[in-house]
C-alpha atoms as a PDB file:
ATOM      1  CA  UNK A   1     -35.642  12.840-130.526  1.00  0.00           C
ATOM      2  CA  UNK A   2     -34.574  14.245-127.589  1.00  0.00           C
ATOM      3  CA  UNK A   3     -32.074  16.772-126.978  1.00  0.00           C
ATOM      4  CA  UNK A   4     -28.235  16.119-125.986  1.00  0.00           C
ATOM      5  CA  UNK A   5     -27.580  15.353-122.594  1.00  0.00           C
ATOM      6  CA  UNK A   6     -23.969  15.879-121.227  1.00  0.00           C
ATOM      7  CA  UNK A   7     -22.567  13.047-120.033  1.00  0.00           C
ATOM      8  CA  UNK A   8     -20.205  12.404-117.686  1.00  0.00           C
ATOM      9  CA  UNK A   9     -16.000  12.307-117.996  1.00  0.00           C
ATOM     10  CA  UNK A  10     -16.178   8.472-116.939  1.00  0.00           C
ATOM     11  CA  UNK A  11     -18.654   7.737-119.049  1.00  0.00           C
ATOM     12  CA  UNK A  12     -17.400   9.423-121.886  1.00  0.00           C
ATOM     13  CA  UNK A  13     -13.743   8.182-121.478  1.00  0.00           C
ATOM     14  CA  UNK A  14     -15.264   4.695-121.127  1.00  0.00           C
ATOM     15  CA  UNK A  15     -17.110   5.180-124.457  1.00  0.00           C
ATOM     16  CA  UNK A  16     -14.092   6.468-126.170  1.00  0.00           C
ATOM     17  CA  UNK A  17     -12.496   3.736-125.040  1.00  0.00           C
ATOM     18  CA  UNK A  18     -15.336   1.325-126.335  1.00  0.00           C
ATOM     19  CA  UNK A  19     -15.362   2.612-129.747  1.00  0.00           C
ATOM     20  CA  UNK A  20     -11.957   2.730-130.410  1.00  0.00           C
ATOM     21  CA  UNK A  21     -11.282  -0.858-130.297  1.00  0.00           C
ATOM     22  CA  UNK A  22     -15.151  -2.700-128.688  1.00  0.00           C
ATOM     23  CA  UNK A  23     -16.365  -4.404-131.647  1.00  0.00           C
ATOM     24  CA  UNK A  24     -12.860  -4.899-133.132  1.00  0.00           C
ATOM     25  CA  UNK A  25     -11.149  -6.718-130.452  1.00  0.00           C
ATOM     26  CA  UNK A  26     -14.370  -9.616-130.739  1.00  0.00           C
ATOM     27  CA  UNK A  27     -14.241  -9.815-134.082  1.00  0.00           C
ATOM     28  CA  UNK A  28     -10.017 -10.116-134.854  1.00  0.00           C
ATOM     29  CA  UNK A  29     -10.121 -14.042-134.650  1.00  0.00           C
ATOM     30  CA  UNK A  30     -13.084 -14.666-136.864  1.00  0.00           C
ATOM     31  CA  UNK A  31     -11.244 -11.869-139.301  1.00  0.00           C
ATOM     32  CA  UNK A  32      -8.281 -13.546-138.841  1.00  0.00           C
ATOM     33  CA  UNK A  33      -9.265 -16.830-140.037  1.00  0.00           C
ATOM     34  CA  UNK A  34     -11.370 -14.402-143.015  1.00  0.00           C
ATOM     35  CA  UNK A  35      -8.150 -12.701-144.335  1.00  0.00           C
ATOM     36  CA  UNK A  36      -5.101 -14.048-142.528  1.00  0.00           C
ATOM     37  CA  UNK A  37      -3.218 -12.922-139.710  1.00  0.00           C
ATOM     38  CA  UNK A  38      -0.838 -10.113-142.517  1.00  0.00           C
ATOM     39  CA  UNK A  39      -4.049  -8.318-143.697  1.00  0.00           C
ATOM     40  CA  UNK A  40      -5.297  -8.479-140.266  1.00  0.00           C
ATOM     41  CA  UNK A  41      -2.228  -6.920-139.379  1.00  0.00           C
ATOM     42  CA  UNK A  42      -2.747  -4.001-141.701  1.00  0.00           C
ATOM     43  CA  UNK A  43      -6.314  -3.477-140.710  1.00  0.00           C
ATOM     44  CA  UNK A  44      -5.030  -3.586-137.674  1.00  0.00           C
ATOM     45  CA  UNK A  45      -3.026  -0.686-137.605  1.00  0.00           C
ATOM     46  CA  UNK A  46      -4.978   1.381-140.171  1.00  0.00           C
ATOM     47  CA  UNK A  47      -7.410   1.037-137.719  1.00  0.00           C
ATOM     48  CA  UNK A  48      -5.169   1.840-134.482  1.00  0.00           C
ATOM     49  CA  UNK A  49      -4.253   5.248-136.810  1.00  0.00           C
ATOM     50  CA  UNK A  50      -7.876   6.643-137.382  1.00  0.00           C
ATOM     51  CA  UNK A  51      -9.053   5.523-134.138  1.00  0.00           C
ATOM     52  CA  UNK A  52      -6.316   7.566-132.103  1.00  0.00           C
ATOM     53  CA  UNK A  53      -6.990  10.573-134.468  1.00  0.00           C
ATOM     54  CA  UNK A  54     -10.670  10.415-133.771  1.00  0.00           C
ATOM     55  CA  UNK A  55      -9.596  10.077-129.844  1.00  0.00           C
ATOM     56  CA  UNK A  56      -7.517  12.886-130.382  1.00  0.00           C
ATOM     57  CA  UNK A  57      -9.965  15.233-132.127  1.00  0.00           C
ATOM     58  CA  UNK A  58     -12.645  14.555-129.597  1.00  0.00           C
ATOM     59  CA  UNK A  59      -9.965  15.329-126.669  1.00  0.00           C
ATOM     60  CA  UNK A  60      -8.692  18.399-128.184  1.00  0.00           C
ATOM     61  CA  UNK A  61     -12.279  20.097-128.313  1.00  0.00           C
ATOM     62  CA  UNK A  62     -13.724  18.270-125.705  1.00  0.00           C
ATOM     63  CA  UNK A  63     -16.440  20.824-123.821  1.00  0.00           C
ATOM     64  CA  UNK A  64     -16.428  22.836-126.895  1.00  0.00           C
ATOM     65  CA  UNK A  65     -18.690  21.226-129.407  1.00  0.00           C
ATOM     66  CA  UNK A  66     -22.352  19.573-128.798  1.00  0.00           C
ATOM     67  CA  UNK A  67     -20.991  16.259-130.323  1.00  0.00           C
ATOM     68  CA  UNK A  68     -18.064  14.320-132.300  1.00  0.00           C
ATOM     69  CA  UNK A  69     -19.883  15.675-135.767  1.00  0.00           C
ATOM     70  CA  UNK A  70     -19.069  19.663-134.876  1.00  0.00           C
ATOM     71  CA  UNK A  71     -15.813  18.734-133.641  1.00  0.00           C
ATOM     72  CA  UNK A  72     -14.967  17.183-136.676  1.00  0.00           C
ATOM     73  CA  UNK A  73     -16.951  19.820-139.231  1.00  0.00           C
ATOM     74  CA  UNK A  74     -15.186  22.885-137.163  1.00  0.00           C
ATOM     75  CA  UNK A  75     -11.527  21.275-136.656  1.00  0.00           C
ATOM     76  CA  UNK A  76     -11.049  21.092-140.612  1.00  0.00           C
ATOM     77  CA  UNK A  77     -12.652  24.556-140.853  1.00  0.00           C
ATOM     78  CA  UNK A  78     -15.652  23.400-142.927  1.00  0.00           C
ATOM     79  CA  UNK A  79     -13.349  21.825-145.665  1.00  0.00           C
ATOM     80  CA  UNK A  80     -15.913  19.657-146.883  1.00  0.00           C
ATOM     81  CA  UNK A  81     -13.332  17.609-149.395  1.00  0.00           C
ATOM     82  CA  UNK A  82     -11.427  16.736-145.805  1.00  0.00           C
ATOM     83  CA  UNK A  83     -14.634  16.382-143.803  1.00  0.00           C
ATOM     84  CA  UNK A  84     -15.934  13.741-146.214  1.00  0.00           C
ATOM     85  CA  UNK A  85     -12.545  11.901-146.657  1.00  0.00           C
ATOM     86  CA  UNK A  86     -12.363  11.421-142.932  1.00  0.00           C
ATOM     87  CA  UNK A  87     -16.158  10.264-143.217  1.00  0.00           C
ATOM     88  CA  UNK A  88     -15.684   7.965-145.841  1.00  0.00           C
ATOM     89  CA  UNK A  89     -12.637   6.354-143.796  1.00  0.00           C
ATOM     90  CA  UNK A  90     -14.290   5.962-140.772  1.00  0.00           C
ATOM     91  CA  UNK A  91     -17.632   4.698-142.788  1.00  0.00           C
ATOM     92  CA  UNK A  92     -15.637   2.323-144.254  1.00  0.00           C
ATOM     93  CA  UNK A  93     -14.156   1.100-141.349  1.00  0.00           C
ATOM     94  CA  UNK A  94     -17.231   0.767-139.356  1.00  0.00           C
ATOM     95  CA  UNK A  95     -18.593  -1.195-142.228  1.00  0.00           C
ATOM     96  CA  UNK A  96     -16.433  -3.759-141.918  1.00  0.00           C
ATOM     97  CA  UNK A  97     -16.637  -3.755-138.637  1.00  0.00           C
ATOM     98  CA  UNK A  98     -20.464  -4.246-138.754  1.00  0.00           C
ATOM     99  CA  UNK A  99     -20.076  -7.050-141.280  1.00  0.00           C
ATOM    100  CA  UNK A 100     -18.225  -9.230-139.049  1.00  0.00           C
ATOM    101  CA  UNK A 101     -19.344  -8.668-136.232  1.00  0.00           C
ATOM    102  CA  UNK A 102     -22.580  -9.519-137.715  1.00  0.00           C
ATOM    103  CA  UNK A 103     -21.725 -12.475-138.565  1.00  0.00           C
ATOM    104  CA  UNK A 104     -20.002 -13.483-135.169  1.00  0.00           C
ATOM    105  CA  UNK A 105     -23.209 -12.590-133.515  1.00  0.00           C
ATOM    106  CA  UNK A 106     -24.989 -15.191-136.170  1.00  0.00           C
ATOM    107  CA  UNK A 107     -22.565 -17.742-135.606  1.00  0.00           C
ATOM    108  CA  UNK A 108     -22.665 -17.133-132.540  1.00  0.00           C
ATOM    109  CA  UNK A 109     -26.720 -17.937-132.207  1.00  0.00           C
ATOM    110  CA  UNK A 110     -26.386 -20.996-134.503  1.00  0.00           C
ATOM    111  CA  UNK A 111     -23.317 -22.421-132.658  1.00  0.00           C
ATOM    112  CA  UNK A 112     -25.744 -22.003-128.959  1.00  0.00           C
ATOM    113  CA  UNK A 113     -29.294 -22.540-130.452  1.00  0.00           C
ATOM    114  CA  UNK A 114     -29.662 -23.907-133.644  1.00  0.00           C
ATOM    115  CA  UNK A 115     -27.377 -26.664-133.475  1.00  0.00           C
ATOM    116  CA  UNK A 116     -24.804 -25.129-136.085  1.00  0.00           C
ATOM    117  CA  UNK A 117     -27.638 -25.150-138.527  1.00  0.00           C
ATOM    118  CA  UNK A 118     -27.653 -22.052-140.781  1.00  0.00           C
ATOM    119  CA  UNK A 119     -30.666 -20.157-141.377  1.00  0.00           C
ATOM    120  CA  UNK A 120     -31.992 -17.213-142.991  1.00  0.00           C
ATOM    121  CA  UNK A 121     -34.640 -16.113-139.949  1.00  0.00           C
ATOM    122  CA  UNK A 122     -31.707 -16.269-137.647  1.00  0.00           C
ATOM    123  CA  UNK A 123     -29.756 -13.470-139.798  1.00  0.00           C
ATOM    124  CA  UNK A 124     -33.498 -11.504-140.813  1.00  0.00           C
ATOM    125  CA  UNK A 125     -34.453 -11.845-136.865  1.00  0.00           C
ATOM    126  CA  UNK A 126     -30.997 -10.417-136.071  1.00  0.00           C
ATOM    127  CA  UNK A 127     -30.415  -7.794-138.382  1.00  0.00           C
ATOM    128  CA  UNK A 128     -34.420  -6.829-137.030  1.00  0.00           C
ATOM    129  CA  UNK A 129     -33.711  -6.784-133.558  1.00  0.00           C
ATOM    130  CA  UNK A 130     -30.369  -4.914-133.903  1.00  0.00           C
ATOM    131  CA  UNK A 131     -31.466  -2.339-135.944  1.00  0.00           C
ATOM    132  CA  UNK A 132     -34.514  -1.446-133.949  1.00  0.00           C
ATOM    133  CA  UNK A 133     -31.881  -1.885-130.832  1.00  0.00           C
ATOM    134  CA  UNK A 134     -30.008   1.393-132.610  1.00  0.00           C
ATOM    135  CA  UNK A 135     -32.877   3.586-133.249  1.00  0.00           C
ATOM    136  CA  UNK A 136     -34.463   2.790-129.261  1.00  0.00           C
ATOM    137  CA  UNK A 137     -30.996   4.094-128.288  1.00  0.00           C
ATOM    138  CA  UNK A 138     -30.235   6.674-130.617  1.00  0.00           C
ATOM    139  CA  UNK A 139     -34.406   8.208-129.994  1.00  0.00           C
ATOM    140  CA  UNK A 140     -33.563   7.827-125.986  1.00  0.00           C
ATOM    141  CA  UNK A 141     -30.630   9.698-126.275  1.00  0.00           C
ATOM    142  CA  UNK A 142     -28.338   6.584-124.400  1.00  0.00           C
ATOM    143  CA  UNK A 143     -26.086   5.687-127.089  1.00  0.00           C
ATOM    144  CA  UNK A 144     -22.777   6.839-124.863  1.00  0.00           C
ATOM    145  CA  UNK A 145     -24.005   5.610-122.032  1.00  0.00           C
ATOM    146  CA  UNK A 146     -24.353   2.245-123.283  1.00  0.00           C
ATOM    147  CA  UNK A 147     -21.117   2.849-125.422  1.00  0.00           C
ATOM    148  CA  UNK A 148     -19.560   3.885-122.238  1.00  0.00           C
ATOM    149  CA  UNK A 149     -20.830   0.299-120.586  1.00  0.00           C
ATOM    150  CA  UNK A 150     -20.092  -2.081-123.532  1.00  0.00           C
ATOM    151  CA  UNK A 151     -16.493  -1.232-122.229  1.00  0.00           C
ATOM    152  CA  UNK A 152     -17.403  -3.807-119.306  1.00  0.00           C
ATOM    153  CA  UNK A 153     -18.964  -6.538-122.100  1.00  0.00           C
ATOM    154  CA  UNK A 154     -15.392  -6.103-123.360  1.00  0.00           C
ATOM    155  CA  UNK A 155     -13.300  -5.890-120.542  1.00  0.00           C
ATOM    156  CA  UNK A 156     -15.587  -9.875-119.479  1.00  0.00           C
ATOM    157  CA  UNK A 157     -14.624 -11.041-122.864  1.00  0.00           C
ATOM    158  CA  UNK A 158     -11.351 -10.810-121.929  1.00  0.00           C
ATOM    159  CA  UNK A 159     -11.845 -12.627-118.569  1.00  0.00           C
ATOM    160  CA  UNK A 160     -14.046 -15.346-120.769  1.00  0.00           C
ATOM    161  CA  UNK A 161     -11.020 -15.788-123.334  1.00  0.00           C
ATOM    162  CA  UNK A 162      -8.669 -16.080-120.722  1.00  0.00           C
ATOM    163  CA  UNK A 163     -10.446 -18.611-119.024  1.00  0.00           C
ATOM    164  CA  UNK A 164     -11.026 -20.971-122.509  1.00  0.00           C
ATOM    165  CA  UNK A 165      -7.435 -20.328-123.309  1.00  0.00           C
ATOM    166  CA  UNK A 166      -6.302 -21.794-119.448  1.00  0.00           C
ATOM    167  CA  UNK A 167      -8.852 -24.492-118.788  1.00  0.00           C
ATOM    168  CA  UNK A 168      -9.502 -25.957-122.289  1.00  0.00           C
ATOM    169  CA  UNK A 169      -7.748 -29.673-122.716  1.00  0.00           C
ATOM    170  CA  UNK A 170      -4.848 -30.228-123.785  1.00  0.00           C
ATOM    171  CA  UNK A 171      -4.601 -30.216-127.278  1.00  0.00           C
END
């Protein structure tokens, strides 16, 4: 591994930004059709909560800790009960995130290349490729850079949803 290299404001707002509501936002309609729109709702705004906590956190010590782990472990004052209640939540929470987006990406693959056929390589070729994916970026030390670009991915999936919504038929 390589050690910690600072990044810059931009970057690190645009990451913030990206993981407080990235995978979320392209996952709410497949949740959505999961749960329905009043647990969505809830998850929703649960989420909204911890996110804008975390936001906060990392704000308030921002240039005073190596990374979001310190600030967290010295802003409780080493309370470990606290420290792994907030970890659980935000485990949690990622978790689910991870599971649906997941399977969006899968649907995704068999809706564009396998003809809407389901298959088991597509999700063991998947979860592969993406979990390799993390530990390139995590051993390269780029995970807020690219954090701090998916903002962009997210930003064109808005553009791409617009357009659907405004050209699709009638109907």
């Amino acid at each position: 591994m390589t050690n910690s290299k600072p990044t810059g404001l931009t970057t690190t707002v645009l990451a913030l930004l990206n993981g407080m509501f990235g995978g979320s936002i392209m996952v709410l309609p497949l949740l959505a059709l999961q749960v329905g729109w009043f647990y969505l709702s809830v998850i929703v705004i649960t989420t909204v909560i911890i996110n804008w906590y975390s936001c906060h956190l990392v704000l308030m010590h921002l240039g005073n800790e190596k990374d979001v782990g310190s600030v967290i472990v010295n802003h409780f004052k080493k309370n470990k009960l606290v420290i792994n209640a907030y970890n659980l939540t935000t485990t949690l929470g990622l978790l689910t995130a991870l599971v649906v987006y997941f399977k969006l990406i899968l649907i995704q693959i068999e809706g564009l290349f396998l003809d809407g056929d389901r298959s088991q390589i597509n999700c063991i070729v998947n979860g592969i490729v993406l979990a390799i994916w993390c530990i390139l970026t995590k051993m390269w030390d780029v995970d807020t850079h690219i954090s701090g670009y998916g903002f962009f991915s997210i930003a064109a999936y808005f553009v791409f949803l617009l357009w659907v919504a405004v050209s699709a038929p009638p109907g």
